[in-house]
Structure formats: C-alpha cells, structure tokens
Protein backbone atom coordinates (compact mmCIF):
# COMPACT_ATOMS: atom_id res chain seq x y z
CA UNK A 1 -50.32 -14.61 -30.21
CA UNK A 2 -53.52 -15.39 -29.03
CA UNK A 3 -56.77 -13.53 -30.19
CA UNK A 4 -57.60 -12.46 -26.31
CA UNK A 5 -54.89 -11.77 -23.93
CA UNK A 6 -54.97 -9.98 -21.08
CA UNK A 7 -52.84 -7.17 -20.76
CA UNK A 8 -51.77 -5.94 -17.18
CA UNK A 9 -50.01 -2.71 -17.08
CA UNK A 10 -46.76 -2.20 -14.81
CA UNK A 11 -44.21 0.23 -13.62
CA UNK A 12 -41.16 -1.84 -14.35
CA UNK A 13 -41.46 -4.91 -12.79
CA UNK A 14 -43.53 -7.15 -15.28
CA UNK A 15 -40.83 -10.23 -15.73
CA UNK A 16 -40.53 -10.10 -11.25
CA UNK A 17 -44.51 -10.28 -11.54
CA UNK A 18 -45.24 -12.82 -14.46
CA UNK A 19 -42.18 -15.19 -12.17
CA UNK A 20 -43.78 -14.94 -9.14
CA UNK A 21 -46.96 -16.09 -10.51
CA UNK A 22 -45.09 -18.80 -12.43
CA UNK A 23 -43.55 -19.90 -9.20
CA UNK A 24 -47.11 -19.63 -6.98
CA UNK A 25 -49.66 -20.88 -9.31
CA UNK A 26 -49.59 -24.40 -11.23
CA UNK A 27 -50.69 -23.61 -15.08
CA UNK A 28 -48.78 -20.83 -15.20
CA UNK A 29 -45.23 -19.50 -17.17
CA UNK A 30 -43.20 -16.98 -17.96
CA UNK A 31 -43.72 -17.41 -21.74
CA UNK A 32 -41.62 -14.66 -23.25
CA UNK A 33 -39.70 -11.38 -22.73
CA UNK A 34 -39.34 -9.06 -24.94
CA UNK A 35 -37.24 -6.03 -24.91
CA UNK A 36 -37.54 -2.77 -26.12
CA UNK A 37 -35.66 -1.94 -29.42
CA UNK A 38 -35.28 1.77 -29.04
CA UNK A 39 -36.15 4.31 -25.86
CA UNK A 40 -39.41 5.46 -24.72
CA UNK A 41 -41.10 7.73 -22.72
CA UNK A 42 -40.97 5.26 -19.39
CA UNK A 43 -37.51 3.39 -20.49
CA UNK A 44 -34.59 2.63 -22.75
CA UNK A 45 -33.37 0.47 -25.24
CA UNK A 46 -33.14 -3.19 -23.85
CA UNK A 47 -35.05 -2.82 -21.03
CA UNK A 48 -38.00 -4.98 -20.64
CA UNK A 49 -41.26 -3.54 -22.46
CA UNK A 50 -43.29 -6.91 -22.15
CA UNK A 51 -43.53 -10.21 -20.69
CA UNK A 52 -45.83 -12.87 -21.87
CA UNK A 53 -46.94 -14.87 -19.37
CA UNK A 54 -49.64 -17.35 -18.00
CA UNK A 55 -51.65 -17.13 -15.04
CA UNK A 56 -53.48 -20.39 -14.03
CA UNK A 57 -54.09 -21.03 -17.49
CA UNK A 58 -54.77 -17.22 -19.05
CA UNK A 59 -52.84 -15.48 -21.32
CA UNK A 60 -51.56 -12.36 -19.93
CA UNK A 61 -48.69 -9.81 -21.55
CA UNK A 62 -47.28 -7.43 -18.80
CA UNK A 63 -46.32 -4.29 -19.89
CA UNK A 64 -43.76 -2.28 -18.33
CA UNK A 65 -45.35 1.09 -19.16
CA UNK A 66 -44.20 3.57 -15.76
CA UNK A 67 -45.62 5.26 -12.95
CA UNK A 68 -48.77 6.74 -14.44
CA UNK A 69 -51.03 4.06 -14.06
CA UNK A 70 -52.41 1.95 -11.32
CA UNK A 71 -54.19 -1.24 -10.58
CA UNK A 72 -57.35 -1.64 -8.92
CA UNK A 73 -60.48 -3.85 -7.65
CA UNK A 74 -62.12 -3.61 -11.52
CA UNK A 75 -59.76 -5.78 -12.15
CA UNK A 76 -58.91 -9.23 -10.32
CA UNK A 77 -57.84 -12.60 -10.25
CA UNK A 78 -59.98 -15.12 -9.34
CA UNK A 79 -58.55 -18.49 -8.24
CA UNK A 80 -60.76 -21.12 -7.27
CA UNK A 81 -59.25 -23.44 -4.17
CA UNK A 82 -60.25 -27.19 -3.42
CA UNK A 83 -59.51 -27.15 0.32
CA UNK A 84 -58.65 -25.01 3.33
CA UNK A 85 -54.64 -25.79 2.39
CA UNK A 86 -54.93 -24.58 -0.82
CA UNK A 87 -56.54 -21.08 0.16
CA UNK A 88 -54.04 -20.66 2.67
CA UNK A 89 -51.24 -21.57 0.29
CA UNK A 90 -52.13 -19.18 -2.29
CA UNK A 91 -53.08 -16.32 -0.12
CA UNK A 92 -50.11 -16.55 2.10
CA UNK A 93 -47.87 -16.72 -1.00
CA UNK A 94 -49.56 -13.55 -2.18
CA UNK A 95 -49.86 -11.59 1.42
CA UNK A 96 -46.75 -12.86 2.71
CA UNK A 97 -44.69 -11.61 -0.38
CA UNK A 98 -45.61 -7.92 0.10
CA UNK A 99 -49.14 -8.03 -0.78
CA UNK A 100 -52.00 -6.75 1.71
CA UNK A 101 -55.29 -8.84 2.84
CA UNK A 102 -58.59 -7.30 2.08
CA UNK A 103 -62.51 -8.83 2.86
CA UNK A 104 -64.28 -11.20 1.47
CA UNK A 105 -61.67 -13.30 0.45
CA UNK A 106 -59.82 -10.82 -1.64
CA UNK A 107 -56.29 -9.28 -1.43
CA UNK A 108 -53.84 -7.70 -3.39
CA UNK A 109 -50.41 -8.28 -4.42
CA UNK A 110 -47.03 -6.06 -4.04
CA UNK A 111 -47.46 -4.73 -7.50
CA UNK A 112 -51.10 -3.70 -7.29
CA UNK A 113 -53.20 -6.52 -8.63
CA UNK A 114 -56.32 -7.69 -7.08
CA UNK A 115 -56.57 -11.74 -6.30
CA UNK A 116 -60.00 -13.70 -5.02
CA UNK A 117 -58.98 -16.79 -3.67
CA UNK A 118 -62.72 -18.67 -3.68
CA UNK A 119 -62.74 -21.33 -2.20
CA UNK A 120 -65.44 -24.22 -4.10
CA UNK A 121 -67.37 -24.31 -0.97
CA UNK A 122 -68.41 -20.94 -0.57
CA UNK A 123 -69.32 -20.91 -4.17
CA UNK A 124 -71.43 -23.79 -3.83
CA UNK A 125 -72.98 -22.30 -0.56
CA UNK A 126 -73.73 -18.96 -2.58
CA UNK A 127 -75.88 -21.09 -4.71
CA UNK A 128 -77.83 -23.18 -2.52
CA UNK A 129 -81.19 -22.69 -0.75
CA UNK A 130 -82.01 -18.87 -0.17
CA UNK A 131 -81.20 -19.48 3.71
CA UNK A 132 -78.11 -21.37 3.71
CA UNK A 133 -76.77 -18.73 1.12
CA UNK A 134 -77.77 -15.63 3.39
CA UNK A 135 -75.89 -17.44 6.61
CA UNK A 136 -72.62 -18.26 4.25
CA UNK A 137 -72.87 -14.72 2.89
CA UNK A 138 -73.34 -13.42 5.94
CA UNK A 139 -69.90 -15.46 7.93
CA UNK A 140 -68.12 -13.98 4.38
CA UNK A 141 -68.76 -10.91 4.97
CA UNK A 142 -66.78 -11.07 8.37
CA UNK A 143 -63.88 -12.70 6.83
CA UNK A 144 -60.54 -11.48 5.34
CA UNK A 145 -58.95 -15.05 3.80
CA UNK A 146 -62.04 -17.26 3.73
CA UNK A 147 -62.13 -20.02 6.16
CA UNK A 148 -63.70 -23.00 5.25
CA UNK A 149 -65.01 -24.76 7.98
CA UNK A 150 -66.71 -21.55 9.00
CA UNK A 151 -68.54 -21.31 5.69
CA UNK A 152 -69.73 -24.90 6.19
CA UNK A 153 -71.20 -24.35 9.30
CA UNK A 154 -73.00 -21.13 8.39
CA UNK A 155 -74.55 -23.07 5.58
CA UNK A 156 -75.77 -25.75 8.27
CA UNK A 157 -76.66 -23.03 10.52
C-alpha cells in the first residue's frame, strides 16, 4: 500500500469507475478488487467494498460506501493535454460517457467526479506577461472544453 492514496468514495460502482479510467487514460489500472468479507451497512458479503486503482499515474482506492455521500468541485482531476486532439479525446470520453460539461475547461463524470482537462497552452499563457494572461483568461472564461487555437490567439491579441 502506498503511504498517500487517494480515496474516492462511491455508491456501488467503484470497479465500473476505476475501468473506465483504466480504459480512457494511459498510466492508469485497475490494480485490485477487493471484496467485502461480511455485510455492512451499504452491502453484503462479496460485494465489492474497494478497488485499487490508478489514475494517470495516482494511487486511488474507490470505495463502494452507498448513497450518503457525494462528489463535488473540492475535489478534481486535473489532466494536462499536449494538443487540441488530446483535450478533445479525453473530454469527449468523459462527457460522452454520461458525464456533463462545465466552464473553464472542467466537467464531470457519470459518477460525480470533477475532471480539468488543461491544456499546456493555456497554462503557459496563465503565466506569461500580465496582458497576454488577462486576454487568455479572459477567452477561458467563455469556454466550456478549452479550445486551443482560441487561447493562442488571445495571448497574441
């Protein structure tokens, strides 16, 4: 076990989760299910109480622990995408597979948990000259998925 994982809390779907994320994002795995060895308040004996699992590199354990608790923006993903293909790639996989789009380059997926998909460039234009950063922030700020080539020529102006 690692000495930090994240933990991600979930009604019952953690193994559907922790695959999908296996199957969207490279770095990532379904590491481990376990199973519960007697019944609890949320389940029964054998179902599945927690998945270990990697996201882009992270340790995560899902736990299947019911209804009572939600996700929300405190906590997200952040993926950081080379190119314009590679933003659309993960945020259609994520939208497209019963997710919803928010702003600013942020949406969520069917089970509740908050995903940026930055791409490099607008990080990059965040950091550069007071000016160019304002105009970049400012197309952003219009945006759902972020759209490259529109950040770019913000920053130029």
């Amino acid at each position: 076990m690692n000495k930090n994982t994240i933990c991600l809390w979930y009604d019952r779907d953690a193994e559907a989760a922790a695959r999908f994320y296996a199957e969207v994002f490279p770095g990532s795995a379904v590491d481990a299910v376990i199973r519960a060895p007697g019944d609890y308040p949320d389940g029964k004996q054998g179902d599945v109480l927690v998945v270990e699992f990697t996201v882009a590199g992270i340790p995560c354990i899902g736990l299947n622990g019911g209804p009572s608790i939600k996700h929300n923006e405190c906590f997200s993903f952040q993926i950081a995408t080379e190119n314009q293909e590679e933003t659309d790639r993960y945020w259609n996989a994520i939208v497209n597979n019963g997710g919803q789009e928010s702003a600013c380059g942020w949406c969520k997926d069917k089970w509740g948990v908050s995903w940026q998909i930055t791409p490099r460039a607008l990080s990059e234009a965040l950091k550069a000259s007071p000016a160019e950063a304002k105009r970049a922030f400012d197309a952003m700020m219009t945006m759902g998925k972020i759209d490259i080539a529109a950040i770019e020529a913000a920053r130029r102006g």
